[in-house]
Protein backbone atom coordinates (compact mmCIF):
# COMPACT_ATOMS: atom_id res chain seq x y z
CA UNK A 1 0.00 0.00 0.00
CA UNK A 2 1.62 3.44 -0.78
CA UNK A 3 2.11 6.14 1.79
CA UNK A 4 -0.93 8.22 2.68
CA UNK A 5 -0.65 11.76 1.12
CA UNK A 6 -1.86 14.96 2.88
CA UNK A 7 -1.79 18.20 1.99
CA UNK A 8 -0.14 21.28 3.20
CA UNK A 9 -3.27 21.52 5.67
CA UNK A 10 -3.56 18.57 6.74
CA UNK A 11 -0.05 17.87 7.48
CA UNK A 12 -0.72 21.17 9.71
CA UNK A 13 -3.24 20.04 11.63
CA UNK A 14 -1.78 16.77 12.15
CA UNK A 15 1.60 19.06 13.86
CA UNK A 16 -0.49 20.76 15.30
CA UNK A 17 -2.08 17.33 16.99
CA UNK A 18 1.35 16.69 17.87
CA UNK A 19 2.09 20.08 19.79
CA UNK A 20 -1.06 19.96 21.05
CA UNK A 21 -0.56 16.27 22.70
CA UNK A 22 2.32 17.81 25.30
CA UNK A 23 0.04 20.55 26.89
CA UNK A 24 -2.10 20.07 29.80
CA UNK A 25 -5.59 19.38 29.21
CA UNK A 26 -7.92 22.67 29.83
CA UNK A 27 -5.08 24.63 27.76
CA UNK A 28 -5.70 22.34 24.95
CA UNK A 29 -9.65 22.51 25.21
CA UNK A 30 -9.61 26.13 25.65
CA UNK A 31 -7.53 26.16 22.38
CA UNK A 32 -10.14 24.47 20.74
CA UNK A 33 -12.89 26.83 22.49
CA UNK A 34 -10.93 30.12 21.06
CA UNK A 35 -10.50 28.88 18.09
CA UNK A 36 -14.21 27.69 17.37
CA UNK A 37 -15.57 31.20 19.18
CA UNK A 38 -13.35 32.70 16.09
CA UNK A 39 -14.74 31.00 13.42
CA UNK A 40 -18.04 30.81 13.93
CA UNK A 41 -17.88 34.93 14.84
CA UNK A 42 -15.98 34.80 11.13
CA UNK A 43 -18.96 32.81 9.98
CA UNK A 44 -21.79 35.02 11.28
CA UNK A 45 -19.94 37.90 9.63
CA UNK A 46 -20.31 36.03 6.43
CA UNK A 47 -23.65 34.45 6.16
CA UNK A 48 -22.53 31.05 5.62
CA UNK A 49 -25.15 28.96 4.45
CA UNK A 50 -24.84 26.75 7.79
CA UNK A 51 -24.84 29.69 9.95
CA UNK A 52 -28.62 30.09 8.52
CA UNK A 53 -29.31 26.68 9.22
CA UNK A 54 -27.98 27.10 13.04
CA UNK A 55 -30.51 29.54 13.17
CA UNK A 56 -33.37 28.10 12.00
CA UNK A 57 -32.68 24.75 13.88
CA UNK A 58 -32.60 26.97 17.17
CA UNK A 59 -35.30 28.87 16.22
CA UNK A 60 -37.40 25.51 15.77
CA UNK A 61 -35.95 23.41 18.25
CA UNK A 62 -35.21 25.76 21.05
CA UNK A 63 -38.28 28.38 20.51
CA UNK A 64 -35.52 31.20 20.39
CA UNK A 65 -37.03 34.03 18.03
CA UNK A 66 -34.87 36.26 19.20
CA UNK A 67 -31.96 36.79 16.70
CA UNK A 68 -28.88 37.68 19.26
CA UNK A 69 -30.15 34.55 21.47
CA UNK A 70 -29.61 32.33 18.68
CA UNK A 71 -26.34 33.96 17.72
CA UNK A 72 -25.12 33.38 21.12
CA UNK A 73 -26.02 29.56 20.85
CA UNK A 74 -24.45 29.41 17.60
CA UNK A 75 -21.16 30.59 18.83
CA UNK A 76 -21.74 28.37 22.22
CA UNK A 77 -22.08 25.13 19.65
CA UNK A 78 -19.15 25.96 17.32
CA UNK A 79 -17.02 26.98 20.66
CA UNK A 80 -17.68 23.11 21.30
CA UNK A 81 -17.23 21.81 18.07
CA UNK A 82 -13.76 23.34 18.41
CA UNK A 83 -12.98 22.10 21.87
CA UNK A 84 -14.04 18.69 20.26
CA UNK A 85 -11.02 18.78 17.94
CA UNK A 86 -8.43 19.92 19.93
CA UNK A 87 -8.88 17.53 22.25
CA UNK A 88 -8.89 14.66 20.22
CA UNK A 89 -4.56 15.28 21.16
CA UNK A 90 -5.62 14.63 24.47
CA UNK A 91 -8.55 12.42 24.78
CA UNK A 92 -6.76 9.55 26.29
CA UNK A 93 -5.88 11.53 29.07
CA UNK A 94 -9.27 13.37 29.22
CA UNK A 95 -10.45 9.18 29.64
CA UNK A 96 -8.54 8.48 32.76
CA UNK A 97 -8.98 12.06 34.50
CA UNK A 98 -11.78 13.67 33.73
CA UNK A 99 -14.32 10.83 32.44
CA UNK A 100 -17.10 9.55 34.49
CA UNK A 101 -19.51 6.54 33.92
CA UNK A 102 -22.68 6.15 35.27
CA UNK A 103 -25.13 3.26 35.40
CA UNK A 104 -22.71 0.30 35.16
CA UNK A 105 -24.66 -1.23 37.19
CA UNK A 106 -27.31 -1.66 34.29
CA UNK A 107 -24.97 -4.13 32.18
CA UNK A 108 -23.30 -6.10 35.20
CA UNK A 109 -25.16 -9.06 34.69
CA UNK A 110 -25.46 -9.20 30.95
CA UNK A 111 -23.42 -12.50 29.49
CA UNK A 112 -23.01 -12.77 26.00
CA UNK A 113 -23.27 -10.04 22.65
CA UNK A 114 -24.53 -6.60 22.81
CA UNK A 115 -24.78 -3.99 20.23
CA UNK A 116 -23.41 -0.64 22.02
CA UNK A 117 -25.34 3.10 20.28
CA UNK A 118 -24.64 6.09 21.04
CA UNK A 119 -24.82 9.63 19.58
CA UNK A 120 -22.64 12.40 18.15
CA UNK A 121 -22.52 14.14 21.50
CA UNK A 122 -20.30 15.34 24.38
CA UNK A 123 -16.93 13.89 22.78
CA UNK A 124 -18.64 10.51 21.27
CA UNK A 125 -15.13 8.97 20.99
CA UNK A 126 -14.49 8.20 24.72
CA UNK A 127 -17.45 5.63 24.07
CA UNK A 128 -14.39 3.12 23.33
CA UNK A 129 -13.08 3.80 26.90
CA UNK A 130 -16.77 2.89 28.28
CA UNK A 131 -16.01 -0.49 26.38
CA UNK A 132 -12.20 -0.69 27.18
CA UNK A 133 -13.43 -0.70 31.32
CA UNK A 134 -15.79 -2.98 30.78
CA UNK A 135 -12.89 -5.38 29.43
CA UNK A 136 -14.21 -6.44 26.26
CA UNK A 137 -13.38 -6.27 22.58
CA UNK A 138 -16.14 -4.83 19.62
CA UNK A 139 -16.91 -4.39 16.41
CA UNK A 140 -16.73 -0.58 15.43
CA UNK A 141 -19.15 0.74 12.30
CA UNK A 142 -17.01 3.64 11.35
CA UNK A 143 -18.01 5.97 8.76
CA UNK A 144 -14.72 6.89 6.83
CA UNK A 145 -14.55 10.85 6.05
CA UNK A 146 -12.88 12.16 3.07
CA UNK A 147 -10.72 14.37 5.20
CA UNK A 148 -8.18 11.38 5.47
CA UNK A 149 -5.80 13.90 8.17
CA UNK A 150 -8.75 13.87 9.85
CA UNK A 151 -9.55 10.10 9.57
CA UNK A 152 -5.97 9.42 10.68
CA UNK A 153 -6.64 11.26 14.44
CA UNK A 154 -9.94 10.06 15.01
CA UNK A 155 -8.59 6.77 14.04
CA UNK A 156 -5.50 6.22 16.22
CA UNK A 157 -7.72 7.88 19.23
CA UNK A 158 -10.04 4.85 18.42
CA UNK A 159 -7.33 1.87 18.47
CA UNK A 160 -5.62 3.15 21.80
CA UNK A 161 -8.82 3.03 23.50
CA UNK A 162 -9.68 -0.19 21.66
CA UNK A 163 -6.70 -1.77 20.06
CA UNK A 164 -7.11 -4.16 16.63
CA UNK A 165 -4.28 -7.04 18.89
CA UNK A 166 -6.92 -6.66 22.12
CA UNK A 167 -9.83 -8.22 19.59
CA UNK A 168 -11.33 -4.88 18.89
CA UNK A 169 -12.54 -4.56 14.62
CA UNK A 170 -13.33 -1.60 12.86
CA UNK A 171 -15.40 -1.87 9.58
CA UNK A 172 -16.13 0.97 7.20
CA UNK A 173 -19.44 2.11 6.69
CA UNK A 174 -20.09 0.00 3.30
CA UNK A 175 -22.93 -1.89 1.43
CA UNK A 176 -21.54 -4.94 2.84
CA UNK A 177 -20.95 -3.71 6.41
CA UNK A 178 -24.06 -5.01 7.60
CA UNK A 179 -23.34 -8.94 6.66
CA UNK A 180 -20.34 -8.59 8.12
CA UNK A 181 -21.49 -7.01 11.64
CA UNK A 182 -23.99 -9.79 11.32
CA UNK A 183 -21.39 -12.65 11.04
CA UNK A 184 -19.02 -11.03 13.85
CA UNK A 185 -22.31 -11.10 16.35
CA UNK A 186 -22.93 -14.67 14.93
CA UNK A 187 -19.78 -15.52 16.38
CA UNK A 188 -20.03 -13.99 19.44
CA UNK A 189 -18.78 -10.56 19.33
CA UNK A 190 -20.41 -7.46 20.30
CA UNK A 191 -21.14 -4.46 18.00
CA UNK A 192 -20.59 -0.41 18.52
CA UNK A 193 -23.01 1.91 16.45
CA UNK A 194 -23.70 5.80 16.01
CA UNK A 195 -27.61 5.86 15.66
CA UNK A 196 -27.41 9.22 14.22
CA UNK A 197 -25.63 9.86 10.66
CA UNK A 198 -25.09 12.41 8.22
CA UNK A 199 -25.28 11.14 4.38
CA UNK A 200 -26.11 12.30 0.62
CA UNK A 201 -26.45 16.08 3.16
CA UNK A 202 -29.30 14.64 4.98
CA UNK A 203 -29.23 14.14 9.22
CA UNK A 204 -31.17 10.46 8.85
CA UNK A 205 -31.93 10.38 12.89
CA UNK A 206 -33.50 11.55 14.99
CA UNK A 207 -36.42 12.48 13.18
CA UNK A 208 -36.58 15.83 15.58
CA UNK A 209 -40.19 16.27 14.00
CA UNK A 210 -39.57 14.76 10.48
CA UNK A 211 -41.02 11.93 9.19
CA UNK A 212 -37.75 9.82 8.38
CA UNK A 213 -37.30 6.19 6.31
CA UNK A 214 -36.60 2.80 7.94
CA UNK A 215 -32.75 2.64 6.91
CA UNK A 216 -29.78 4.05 8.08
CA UNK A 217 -27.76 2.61 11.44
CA UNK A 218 -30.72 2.87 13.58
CA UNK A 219 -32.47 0.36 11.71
CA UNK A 220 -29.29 -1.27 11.15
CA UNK A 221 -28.62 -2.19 14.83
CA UNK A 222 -32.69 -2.91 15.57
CA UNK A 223 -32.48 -5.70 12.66
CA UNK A 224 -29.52 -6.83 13.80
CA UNK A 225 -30.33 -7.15 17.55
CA UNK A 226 -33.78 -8.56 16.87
CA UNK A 227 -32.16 -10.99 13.80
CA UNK A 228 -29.68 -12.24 16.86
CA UNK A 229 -31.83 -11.81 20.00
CA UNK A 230 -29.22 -9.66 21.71
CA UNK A 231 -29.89 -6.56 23.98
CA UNK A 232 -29.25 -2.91 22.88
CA UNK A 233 -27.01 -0.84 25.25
CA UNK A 234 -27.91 2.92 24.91
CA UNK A 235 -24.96 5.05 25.98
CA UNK A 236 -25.41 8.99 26.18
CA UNK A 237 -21.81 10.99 26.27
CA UNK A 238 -22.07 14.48 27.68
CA UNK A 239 -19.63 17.18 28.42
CA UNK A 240 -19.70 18.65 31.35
CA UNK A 241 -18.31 21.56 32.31
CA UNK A 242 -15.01 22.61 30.49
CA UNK A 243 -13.14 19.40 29.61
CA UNK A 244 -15.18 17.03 32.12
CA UNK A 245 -17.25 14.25 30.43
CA UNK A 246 -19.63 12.36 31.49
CA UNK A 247 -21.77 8.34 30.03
CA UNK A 248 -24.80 7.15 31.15
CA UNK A 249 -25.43 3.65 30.56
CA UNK A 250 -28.94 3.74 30.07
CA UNK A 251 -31.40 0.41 31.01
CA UNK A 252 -30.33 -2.86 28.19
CA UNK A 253 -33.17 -3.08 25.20
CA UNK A 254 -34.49 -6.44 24.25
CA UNK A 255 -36.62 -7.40 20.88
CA UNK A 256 -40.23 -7.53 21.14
CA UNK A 257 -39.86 -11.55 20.41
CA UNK A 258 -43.59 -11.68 20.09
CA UNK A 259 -43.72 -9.64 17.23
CA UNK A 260 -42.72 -10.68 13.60
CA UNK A 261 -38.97 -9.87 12.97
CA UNK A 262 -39.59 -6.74 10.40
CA UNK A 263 -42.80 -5.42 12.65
CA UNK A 264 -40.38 -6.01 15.96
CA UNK A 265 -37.23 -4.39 14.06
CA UNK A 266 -39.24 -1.12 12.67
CA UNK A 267 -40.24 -1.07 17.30
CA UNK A 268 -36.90 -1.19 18.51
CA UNK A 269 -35.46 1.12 15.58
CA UNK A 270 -38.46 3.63 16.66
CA UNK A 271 -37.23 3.74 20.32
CA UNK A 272 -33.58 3.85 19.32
CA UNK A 273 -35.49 7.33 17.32
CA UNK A 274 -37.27 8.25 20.70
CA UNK A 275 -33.76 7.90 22.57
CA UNK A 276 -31.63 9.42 20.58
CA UNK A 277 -33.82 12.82 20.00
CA UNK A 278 -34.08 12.73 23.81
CA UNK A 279 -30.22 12.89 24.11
CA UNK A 280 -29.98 15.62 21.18
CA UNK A 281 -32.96 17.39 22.98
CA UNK A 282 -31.33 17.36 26.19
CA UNK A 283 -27.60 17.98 24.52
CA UNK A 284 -28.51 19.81 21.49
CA UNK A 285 -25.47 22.57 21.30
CA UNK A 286 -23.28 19.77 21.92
CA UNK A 287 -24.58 17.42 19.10
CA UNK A 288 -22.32 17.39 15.75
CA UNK A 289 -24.88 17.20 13.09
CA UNK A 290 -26.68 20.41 13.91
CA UNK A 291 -25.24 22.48 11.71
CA UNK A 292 -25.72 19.86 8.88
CA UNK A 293 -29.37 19.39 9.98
CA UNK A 294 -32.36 20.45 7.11
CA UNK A 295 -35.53 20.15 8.84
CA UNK A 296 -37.31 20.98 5.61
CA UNK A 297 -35.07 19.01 2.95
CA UNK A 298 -37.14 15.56 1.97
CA UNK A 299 -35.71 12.12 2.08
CA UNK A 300 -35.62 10.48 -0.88
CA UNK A 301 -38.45 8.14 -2.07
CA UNK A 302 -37.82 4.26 -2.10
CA UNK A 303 -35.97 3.46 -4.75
CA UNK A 304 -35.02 6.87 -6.51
């Protein structure tokens, strides 16, 4: 395989990863928290077309009409945004000191597979240290950006919390991702899904008052669970304040097993829908796609 080539930018920001890696951890998040207070100020100033999606989205989602209240969450979600990749340099020691999990308790018992979701928010990535405590080894639907700098970070942040020789795999979102995740939980292993997912510039979940399709991860990991018979572990990653995180383990999800297998998949996929726009709800200046979110663009019809 030849040698990945970046360009002058990227092999910038992967420096600046590596500068960034030897500073102590608020510095490095309030790096990140100047630097995303900067651009989305920069932003405003020019009427980017996702600055005028901010606002509606708070406008619909928060009830703020007022134009300098939205302006002010803008700026509060693109300050964390930044924070978010700045401290992807320091995440592993953000995982040890400043990380808390909550409701371990939940999963204690719970012998055999599990599929693991969880949502873009709080810094999503330190769900691979909720699995690295609980000692065991997953397979990781990744979705694998064009930004391949970028790719390379979020990547090696990944494999230290869950290293490839420990047992962990990652597969690329593909069309044949979901036979293999199928055959890995066949033999055993558990899986680790984002519910929520940006493609073809649509936000497919939540629905946040849409009326969304049956694909995408959500039903992904509700056919697979109910296809399997295995429990879905909800886990909600919030930041606290500055660089203090916190995951809730929320209560394990079983199949309806006295339903068919589509009418019981299309159940669990609509509480997955319910649980996730609860988190974003709760979370929502904190949660990635927000910025990429069209409340009005239509999904396209089966088969177009």
């Amino acid at each position: 395989m030849s040698k990945q080539k970046f360009s002058i930018r990227q092999h910038s920001e992967l420096f600046m990863v590596s500068v960034l890696r030897l500073l102590p951890i608020d510095m490095v998040s309030s790096i990140g928290a100047w630097l995303g207070r900067q651009s989305a100020r920069r932003a405003i100033r020019l009427k980017r077309k996702w600055i005028v999606r901010l606002h509606r989205n708070f406008e619909r989602l928060e009830g703020l009409t007022e134009y300098r209240a939205r302006e002010q969450r803008i700026i509060q979600h693109v300050e964390h945004l930044g924070r978010v990749y700045s401290e992807y340099a320091v995440l592993h020691k953000i995982a040890v000191q400043r990380f808390n999990i909550e409701g371990r308790e939940r999963i204690s018992g719970i012998d055999g597979p599990v599929i693991y979701v969880c949502v873009h928010t709080g810094h999503w990535e330190l769900i691979g240290e909720v699995i690295r405590r609980f000692g065991g080894s997953v397979v990781a639907l990744y979705d694998p950006i064009p930004d391949k700098a970028r790719l390379k970070v979020a990547m090696n942040v990944r494999k230290k919390f869950c290293p490839e020789n420990a047992g962990t795999r990652y597969i690329p979102a593909s069309p044949r991702a979901a036979r293999d995740m199928m055959n890995y939980l066949k033999q055993g292993e558990s899986l680790s899904i984002f519910i929520d997912e940006e493609k073809d510039g649509l936000v497919w979940a939540p629905a946040l008052g849409r009326k969304i399709p049956l694909v995408g991860n959500r039903m992904l990991a509700a056919r697979l669970a109910v296809k399997q018979g295995v429990p879905v572990i909800p886990i909600h990653i919030q930041r606290k304040e500055g660089a203090n995180f916190e995951a809730t383990i929320e209560s394990p999800i079983l199949p309806d097993d006295r339903l068919d297998k589509k009418l019981a998949a299309a159940e669990l996929a609509k509480q997955l829908n319910d649980i996730a726009e609860r988190w974003v709800k709760e979370d929502i200046s904190h949660w990635y796609w927000l910025a990429q979110l069209n409340l009005d663009k239509p999904f396209p019809k089966k088969g177009s």
